[in-house]
Protein backbone atom coordinates (compact mmCIF):
# COMPACT_ATOMS: atom_id res chain seq x y z
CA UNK A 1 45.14 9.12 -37.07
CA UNK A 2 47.55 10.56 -34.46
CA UNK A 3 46.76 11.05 -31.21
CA UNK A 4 45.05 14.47 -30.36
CA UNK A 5 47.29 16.48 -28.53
CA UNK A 6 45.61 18.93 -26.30
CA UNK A 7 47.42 22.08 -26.35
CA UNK A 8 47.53 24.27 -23.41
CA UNK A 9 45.36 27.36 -25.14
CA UNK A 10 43.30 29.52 -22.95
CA UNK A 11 40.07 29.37 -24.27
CA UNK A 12 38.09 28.97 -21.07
CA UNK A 13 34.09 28.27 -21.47
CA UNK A 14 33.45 29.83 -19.00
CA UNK A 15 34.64 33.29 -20.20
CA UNK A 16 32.69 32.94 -23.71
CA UNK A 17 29.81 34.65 -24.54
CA UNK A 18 26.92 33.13 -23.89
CA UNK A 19 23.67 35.85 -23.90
CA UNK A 20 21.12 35.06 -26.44
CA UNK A 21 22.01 35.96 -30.24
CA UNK A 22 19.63 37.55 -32.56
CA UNK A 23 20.43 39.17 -35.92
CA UNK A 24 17.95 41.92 -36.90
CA UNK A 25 15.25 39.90 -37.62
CA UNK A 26 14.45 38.42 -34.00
CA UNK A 27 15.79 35.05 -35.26
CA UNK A 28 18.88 33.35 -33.53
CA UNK A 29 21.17 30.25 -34.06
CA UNK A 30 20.01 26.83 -32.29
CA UNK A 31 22.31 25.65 -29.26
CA UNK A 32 24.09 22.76 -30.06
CA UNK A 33 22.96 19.94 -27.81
CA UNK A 34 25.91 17.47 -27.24
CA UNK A 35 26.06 13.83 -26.42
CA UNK A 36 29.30 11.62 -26.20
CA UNK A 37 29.15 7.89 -26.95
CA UNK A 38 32.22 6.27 -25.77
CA UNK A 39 34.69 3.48 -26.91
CA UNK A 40 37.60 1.63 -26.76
CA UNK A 41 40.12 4.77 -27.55
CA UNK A 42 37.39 6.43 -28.75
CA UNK A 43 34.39 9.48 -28.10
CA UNK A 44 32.04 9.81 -30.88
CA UNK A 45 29.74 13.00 -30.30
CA UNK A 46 26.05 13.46 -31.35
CA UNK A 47 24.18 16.77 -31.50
CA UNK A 48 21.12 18.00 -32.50
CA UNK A 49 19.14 21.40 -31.80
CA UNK A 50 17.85 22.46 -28.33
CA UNK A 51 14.84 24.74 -28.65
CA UNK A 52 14.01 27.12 -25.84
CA UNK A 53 10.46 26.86 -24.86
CA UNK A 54 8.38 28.46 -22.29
CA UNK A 55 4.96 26.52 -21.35
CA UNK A 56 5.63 23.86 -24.24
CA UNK A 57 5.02 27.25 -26.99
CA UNK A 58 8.57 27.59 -28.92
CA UNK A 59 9.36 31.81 -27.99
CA UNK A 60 11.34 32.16 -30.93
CA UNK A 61 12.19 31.29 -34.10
CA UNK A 62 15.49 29.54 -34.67
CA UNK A 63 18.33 29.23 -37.86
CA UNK A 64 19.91 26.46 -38.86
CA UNK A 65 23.95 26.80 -38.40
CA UNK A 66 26.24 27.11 -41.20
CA UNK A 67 29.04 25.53 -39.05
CA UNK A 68 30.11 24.08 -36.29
CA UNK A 69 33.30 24.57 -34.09
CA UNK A 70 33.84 21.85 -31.68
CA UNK A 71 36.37 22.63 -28.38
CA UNK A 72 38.28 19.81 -25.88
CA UNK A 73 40.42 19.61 -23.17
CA UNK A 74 41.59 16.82 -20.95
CA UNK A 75 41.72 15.94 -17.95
CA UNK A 76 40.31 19.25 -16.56
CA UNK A 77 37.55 21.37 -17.90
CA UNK A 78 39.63 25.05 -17.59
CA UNK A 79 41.85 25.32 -21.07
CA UNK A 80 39.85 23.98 -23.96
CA UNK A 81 41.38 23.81 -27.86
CA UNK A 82 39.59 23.80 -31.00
CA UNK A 83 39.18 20.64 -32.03
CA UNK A 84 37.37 20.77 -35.29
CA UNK A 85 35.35 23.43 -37.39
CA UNK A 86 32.69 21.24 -39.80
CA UNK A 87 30.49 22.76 -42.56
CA UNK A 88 26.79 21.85 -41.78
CA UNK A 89 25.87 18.65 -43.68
CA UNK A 90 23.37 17.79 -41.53
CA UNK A 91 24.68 14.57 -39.68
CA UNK A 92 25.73 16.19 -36.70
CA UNK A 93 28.68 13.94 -35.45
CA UNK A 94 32.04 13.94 -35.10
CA UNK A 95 34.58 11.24 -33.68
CA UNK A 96 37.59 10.86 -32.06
CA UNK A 97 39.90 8.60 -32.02
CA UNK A 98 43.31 7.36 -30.41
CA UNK A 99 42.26 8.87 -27.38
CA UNK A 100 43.72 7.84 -24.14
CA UNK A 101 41.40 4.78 -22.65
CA UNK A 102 40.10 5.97 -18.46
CA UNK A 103 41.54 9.67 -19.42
CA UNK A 104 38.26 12.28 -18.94
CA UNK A 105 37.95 14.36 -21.96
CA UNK A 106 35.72 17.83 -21.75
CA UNK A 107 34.04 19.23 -25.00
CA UNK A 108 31.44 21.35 -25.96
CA UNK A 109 30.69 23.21 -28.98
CA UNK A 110 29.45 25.91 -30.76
CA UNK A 111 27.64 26.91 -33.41
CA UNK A 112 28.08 29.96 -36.60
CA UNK A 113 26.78 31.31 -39.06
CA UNK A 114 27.48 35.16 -40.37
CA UNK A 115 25.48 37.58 -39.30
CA UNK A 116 24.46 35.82 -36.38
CA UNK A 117 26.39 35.64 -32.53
CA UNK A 118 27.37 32.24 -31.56
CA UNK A 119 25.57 30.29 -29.70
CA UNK A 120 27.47 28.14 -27.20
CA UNK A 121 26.60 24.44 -25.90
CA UNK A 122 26.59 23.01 -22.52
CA UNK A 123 30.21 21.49 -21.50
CA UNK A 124 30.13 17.35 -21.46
CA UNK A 125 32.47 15.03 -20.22
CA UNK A 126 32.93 11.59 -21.44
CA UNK A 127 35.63 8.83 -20.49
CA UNK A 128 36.38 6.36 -23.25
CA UNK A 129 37.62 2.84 -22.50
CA UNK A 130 36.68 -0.73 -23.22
CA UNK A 131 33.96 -2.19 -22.45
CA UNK A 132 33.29 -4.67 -19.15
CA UNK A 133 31.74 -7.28 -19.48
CA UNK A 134 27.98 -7.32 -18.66
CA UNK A 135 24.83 -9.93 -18.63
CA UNK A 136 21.43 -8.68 -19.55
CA UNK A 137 19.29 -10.76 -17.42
CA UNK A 138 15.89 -9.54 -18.02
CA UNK A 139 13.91 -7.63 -21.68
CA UNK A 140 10.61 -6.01 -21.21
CA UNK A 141 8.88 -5.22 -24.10
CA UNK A 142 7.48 -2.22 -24.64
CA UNK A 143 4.00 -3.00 -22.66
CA UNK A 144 5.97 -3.96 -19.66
CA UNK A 145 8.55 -2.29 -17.73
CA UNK A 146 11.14 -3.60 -14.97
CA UNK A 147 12.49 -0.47 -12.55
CA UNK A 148 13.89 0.14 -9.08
CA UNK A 149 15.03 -3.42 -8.87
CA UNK A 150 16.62 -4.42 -5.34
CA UNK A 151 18.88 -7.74 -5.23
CA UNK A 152 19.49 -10.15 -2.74
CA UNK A 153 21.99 -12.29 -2.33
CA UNK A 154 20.26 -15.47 -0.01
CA UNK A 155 17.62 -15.92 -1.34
CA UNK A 156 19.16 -15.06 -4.86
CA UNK A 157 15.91 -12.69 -5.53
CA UNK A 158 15.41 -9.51 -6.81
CA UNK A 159 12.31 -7.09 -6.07
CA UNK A 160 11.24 -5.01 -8.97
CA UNK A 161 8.15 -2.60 -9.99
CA UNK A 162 6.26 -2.89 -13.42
CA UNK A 163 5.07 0.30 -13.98
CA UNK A 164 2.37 -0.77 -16.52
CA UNK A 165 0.94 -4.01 -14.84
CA UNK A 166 -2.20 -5.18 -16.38
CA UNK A 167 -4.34 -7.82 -15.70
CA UNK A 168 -7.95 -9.82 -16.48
CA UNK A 169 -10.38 -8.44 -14.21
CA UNK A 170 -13.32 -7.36 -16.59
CA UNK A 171 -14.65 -4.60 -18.55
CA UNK A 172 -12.57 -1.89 -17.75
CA UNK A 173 -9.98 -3.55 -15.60
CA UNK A 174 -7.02 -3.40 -14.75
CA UNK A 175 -4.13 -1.70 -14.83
CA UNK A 176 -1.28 0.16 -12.17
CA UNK A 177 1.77 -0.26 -10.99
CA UNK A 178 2.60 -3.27 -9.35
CA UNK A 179 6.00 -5.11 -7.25
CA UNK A 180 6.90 -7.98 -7.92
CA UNK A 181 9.66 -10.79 -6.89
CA UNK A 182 11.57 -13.05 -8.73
CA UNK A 183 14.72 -14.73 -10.14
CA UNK A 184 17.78 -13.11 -11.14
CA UNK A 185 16.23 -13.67 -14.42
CA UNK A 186 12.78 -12.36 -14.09
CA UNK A 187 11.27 -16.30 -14.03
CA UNK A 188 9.45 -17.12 -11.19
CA UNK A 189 7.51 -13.98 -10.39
CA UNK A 190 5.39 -13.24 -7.63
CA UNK A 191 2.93 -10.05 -7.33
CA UNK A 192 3.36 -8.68 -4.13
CA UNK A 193 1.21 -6.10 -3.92
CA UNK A 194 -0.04 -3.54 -6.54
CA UNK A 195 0.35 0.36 -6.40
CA UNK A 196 3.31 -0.10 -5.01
CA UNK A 197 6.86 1.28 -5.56
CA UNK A 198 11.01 2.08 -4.37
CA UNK A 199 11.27 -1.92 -2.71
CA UNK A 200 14.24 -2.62 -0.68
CA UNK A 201 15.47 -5.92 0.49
CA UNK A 202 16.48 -6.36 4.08
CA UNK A 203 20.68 -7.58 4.50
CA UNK A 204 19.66 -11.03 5.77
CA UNK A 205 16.89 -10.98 3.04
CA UNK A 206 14.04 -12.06 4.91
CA UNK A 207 11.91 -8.44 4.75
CA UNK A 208 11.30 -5.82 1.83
CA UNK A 209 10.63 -2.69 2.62
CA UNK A 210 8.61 -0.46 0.10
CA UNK A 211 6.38 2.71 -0.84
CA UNK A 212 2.73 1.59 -0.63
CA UNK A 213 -0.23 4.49 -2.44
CA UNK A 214 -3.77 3.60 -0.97
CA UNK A 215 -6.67 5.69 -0.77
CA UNK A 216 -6.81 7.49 2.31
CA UNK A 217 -9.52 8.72 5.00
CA UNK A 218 -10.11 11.97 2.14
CA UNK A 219 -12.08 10.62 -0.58
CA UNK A 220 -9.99 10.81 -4.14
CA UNK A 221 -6.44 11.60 -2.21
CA UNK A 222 -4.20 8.52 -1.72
CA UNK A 223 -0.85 8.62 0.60
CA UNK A 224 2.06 7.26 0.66
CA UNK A 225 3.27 5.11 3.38
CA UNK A 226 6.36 2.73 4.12
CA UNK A 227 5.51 -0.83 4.30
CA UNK A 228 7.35 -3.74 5.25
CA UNK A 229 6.58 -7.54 3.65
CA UNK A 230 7.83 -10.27 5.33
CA UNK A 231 9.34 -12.72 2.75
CA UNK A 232 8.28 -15.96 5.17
CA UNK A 233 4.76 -15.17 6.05
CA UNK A 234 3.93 -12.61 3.33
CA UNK A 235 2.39 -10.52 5.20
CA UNK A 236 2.28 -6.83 4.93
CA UNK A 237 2.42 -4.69 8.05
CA UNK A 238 2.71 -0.62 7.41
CA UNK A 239 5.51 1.22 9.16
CA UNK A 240 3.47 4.60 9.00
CA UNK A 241 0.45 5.63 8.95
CA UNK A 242 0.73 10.07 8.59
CA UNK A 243 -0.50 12.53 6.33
CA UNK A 244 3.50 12.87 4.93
CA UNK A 245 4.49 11.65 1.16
CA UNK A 246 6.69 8.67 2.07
CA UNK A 247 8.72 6.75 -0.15
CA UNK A 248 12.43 5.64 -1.17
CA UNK A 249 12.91 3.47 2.31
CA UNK A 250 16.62 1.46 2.41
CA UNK A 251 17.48 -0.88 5.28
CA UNK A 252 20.86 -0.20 7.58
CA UNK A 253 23.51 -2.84 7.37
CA UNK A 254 22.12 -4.36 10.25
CA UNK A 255 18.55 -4.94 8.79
CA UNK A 256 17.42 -2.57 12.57
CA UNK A 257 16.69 0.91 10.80
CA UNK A 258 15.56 2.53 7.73
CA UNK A 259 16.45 5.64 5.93
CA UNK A 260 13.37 7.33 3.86
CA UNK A 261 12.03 10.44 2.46
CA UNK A 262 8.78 12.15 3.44
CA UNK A 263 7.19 15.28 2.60
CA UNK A 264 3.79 17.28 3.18
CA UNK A 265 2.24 16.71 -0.67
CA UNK A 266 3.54 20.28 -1.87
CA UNK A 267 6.67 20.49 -0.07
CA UNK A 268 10.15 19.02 -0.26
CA UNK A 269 11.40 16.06 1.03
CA UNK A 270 13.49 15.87 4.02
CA UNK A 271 15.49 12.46 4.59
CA UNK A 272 13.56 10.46 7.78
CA UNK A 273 14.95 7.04 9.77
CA UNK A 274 12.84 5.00 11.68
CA UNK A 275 13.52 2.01 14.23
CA UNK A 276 11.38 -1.13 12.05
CA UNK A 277 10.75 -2.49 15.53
CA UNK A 278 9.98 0.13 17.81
CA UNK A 279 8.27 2.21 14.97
CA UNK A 280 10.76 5.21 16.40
CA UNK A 281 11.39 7.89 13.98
CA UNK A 282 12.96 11.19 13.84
CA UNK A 283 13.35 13.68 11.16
CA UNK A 284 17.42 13.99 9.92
CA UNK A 285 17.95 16.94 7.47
CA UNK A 286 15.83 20.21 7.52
CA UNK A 287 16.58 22.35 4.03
CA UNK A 288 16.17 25.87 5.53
CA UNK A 289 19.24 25.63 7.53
CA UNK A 290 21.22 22.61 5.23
CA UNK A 291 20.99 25.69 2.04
CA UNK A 292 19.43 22.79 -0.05
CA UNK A 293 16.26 23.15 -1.52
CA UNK A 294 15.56 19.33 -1.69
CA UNK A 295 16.38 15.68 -0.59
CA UNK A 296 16.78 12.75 -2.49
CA UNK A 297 17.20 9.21 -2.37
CA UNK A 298 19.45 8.81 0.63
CA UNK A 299 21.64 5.28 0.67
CA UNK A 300 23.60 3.70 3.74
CA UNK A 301 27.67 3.89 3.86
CA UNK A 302 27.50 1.82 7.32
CA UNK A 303 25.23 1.99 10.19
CA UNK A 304 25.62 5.47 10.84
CA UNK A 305 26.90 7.55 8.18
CA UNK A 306 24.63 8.01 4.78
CA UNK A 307 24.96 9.33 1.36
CA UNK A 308 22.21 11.37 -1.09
CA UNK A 309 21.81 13.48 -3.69
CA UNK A 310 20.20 16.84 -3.34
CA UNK A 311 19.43 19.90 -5.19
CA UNK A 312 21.68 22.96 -4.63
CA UNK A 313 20.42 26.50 -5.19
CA UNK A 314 22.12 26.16 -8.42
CA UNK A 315 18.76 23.45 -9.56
CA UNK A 316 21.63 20.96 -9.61
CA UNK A 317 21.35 17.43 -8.17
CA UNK A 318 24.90 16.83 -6.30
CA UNK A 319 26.15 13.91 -4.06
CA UNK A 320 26.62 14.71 0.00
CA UNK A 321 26.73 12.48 2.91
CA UNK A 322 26.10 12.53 6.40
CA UNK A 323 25.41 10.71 9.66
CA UNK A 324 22.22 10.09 11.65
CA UNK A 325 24.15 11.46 14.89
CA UNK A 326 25.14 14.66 13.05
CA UNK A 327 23.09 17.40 11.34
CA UNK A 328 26.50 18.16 9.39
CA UNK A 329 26.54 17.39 5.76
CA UNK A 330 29.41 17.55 3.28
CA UNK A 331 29.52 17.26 -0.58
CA UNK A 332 31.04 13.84 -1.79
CA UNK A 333 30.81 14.85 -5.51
CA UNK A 334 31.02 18.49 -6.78
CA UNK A 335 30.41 18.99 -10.60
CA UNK A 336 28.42 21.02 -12.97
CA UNK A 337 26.12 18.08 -14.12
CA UNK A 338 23.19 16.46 -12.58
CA UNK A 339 24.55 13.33 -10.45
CA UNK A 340 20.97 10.93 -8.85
CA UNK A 341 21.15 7.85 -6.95
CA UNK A 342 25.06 7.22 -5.13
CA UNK A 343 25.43 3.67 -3.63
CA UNK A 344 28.79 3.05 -1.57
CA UNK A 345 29.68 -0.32 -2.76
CA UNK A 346 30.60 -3.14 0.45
CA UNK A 347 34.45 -2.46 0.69
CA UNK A 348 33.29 1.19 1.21
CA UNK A 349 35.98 2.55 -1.69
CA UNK A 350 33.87 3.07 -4.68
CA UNK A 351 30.46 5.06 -5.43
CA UNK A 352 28.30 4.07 -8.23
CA UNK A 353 25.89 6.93 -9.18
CA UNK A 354 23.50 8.15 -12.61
CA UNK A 355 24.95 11.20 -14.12
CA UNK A 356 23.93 13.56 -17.06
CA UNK A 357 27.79 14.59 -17.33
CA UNK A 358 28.28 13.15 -20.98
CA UNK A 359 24.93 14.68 -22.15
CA UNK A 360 22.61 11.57 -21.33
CA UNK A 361 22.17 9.88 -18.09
CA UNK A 362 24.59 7.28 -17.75
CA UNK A 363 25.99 5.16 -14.97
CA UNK A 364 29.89 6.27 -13.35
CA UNK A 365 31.74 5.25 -10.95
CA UNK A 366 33.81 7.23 -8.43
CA UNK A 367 36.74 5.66 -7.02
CA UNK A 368 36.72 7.49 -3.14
CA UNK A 369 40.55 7.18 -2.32
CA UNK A 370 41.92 8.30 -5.68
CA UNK A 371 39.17 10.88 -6.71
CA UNK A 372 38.88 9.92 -10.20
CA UNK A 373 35.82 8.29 -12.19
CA UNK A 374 34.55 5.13 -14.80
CA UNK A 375 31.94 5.48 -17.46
CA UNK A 376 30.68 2.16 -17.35
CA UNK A 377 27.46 2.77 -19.72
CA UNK A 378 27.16 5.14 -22.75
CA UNK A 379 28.66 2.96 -25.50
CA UNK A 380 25.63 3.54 -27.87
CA UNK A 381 22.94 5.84 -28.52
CA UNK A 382 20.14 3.80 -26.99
CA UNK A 383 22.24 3.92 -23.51
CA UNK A 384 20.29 6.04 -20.76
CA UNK A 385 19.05 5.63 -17.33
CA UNK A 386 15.90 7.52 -16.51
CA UNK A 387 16.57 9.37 -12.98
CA UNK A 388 13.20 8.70 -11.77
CA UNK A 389 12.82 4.78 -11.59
CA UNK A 390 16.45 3.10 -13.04
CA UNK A 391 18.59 2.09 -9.92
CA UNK A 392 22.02 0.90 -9.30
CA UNK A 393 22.57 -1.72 -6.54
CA UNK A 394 25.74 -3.43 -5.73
CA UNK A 395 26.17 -6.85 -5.88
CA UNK A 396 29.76 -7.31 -4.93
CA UNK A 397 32.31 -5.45 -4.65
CA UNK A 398 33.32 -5.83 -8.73
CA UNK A 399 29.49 -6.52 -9.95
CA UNK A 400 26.35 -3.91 -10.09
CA UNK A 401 23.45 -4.17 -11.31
CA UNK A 402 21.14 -1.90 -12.46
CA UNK A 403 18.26 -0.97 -15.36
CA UNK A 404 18.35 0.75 -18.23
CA UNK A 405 15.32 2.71 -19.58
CA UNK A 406 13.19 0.70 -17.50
CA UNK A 407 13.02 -2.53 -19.59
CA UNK A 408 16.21 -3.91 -19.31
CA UNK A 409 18.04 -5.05 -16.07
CA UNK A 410 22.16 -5.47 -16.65
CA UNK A 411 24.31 -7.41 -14.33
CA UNK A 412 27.92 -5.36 -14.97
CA UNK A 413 31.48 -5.94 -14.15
CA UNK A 414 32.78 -2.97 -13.20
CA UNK A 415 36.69 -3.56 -13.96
C-alpha cells in the first residue's frame, strides 16, 4: 500500500458539528469511541459505542451507524483529511499502514446514517514505531495485584502494594491492602505493613516513605498519615499525625525533604513538603489563587523545583511544575487529553508520564529540549495503565519501569 499522504484540506474538528443528533423519533447515532494500537509503520484503530448515561440509567436510546467516516492529519491536529468511509460490518477497525515510524498522527471519526446528524468522536493521537525492548519481571494473577511499585537501585529492591492481600487468620479473616518489598523479580517478599499504600524509596535507599490508613481517635473513620520505615531497623515512625488526607509522599534528591498531598476528607488536595528530620512542614500550592481545582501526584526535578499533574477548569489532568521557593507554576505539557503521573528522568531531559491521548491510558515520553513525544506502550489491546495505582519510575536514564493494569510490572528501554 502507498504511503498515506495527508493532504492539506481544511476540515478542522474543531469547527464540526458536534450538538446531540436526534431524528424524529428521540433516537440518535452512537459516538464512535476510538482507540489506536500502534506498530512498526503502523496504527490500527478500534471503536466501539459510547453510551451517554446519567446516574448509571442510559437517557436515551441509541442507533446503530450505517457507516463510518474516519479523518487524519499529521503532525498537528488543525487540518484533518478523510481517510476512509466503511459500510458497518460490525468489526469496527481499520488500519494503517506505511506510516511514518516517531511521526504523531491525529484521527477521529464519525459516524452516519440517513436521516440522522452525525455524531462526531473524540480526537486521538497515536505515534507508531517499533517496539523497545522490555522485561516483564513480575505476573499477578488475577487474585493478586502488584501497583505503585518504587525501585531502588542499592539495595536492588522494589516496594510495591497488593491491593487484594489475603491471609490465614480464621473465620472471617483476612483481607486489605498490604506493602510489600522485594526483588526486582517479586521473590523474596517481605510484608511491611498492611493498609498501606503510594511507598517511596529514599535516594540512598535506606528509608521508604508511604501512606499509612489506621483507625483514628473517631470510632469507624480512619486517616491517612505519612510514614517513614527504616529499611535497617524496620521500624515504623509516622511523619504526621493531623486530621488531613495524606498520601503520595516522594523523597528530594537529597533523601532531606518530602513532597506530599493532603486534604481535609471532602476537599482537594493541595501539594505539602515536610523536613523528615525536623518534622517542618509548610503548605506549597493553594487552588483558589493557582485557577486549578486540584493537585496531584507531585514528583521532584531537583531539590527545589517539582513537577505534577492537576486538573484545569476544563476537568482535564495537565502537567505543570514549580519550585518550593516560588508560588509560581507553569504548564510543562498542554494538550486536550488527560496526562497523570510525570517523572523527570536523572539527566533532567526527558518526562515519562500516563496519558489517555490515543484513547486508552498509555505510557509517553516527552523529550524537554526538542518538544516532541514516544509512545512506548499501546502495541495491543490489553495495553493500559490504570491512573489510580500504575506508576512509572525511572531507572536510568534509558530504562523505566512501571505496571500495567496492576498485575504486571515491565522493565522498558525507552530508545
Amino acid at each position: 500500500m502507498k504511503k498515506i499522504i495527508f493532504l492539506s484540506l481544511f476540515i478542522s474538528l474543531f469547527g464540526c458539528e458536534k450538538n446531540p443528533a436526534f431524528n424524529t423519533d428521540g433516537k440518535e447515532l452512537w459516538t464512535p469511541n476510538p482507540v489506536a494500537v500502534i506498530g512498526d509503520g503502523e496504527i490500527r484503530l478500534h471503536w466501539q459505542n459510547f453510551i451517554r448515561y446519567d446516574k448509571m440509567i442510559i437517557i436515551r436510546e441509541v442507533e446503530e451507524p450505517d457507516k463510518f467516516a474516519i479523518y487524519g492529519a499529521k503532525n498537528e491536529p488543525s487540518h484533518f483529511e478523510k481517510l476512509a468511509e466503511l459500510g458497518n460490518d460490525k468489526s469496527y477497525t481499520y488500519t494503517l499502514k506505511n506510516l511514518d515510524n516517531d511521526q504523531p498522527y491525529y484521527f477521529y471519526m464519525v459516524s452516519l446514517k440517513s436521516g440522522f446528524l452525525k455524531r462526531y468522536s473524540d480526537t486521538i493521537m497515536a505515534i507508531p514505531g517499533k517496539k523497545m525492548e522490555s522485561v516483564i519481571l513480575v505476573t499477578r494473577e488475577s487474585n493478586q495485584s502488584i501497583s505503585s511499585v518504587s525501585v531502588s537501585r542499592n539495595p536492588e529492591k522494589i516496594a510495591y502494594v497488593d491491593l487484594n492481600f489475603s491471609w490465614n487468620g480464621g473465620s472471617n479473616c483476612c483481607m486489605a491492602p498490604a506493602l510489600f518489598i522485594s526483588e526486582y523479580d517479586g521473590s523474596n517478599s517481605e510484608m511491611l505493613d498492611t493498609n498501606a499504600f503510594d511507598p517511596c524509596w529514599s535516594p540512598d535507599g535506606s528509608k521508604i516513605v508511604f501512606r499509612t490508613e489506621k483507625p483514628g481517635k473517631i470510632p469507624g473513620i480512619s486517616l491517612d498519615q505519612i510514614a517513614l520505615y527504616d529499611y535497617s531497623s524496620k521500624e515504623i515512625t509516622n511523619l504526621t499525625n493531623d486530621t488531613l488526607f495524606n498520601y503520595n509522599p516522594v523523597f528530594s534528591d537529597d533523601g532531606e525533604m518530602i513532597l506530599y498531598l493532603a486534604a481535609i476528607r471532602g476537599y482537594y488536595p493541595e501539594i505539602w513538603m515536610m523536613n523528615i528530620n525536623t518534622l517542618e512542614k509548610s503548605q506549597l500550592t493553594e487552588t483558589e489563587s493557582s485557577g486549578l481545582i486540584s493537585f496531584g501526584r507531585p514528583a521532584w526535578i531537583n531539590n527545589q523545583d517539582y513537577i505534577f499533574y492537576a486538573m484545569g477548569n476544563n476537568y482535564r489532568n495537565q502537567i505543570y511544575r514549580s519550585s518550593i521557593n516560588s508560588s509560581q507554576i507553569n504548564k510543562v505539557i498542554d494538550s486536550d487529553w488527560n496526562d497523570f503521573f510525570p517523572v523527570v528522568s536523572p539527566d533532567k531531559t526527558k518526562i515519562a508520564f500516563i496519558s489517555s491521548r490515543s484513547g486508552t491510558n498509555q505510557v509517553w515520553i516527552y523529550y524537554i529540549n526538542k518538544g516532541n513525544y514516544k509512545q512506548i506502550t499501546g502495541y495491543n489491546t490489553e495495553d493500559y495503565l490504570n491512573e489510580f495505582w500504575d506508576r512509572i519510575e525511572w531507572l536510568d536514564d534509558q530504562h523505566i519501569f512501571y505496571t500495567m493494569h496492576q498485575s504486571i510490572l515491565v522493565k522498558q528501554k525507552i530508545e
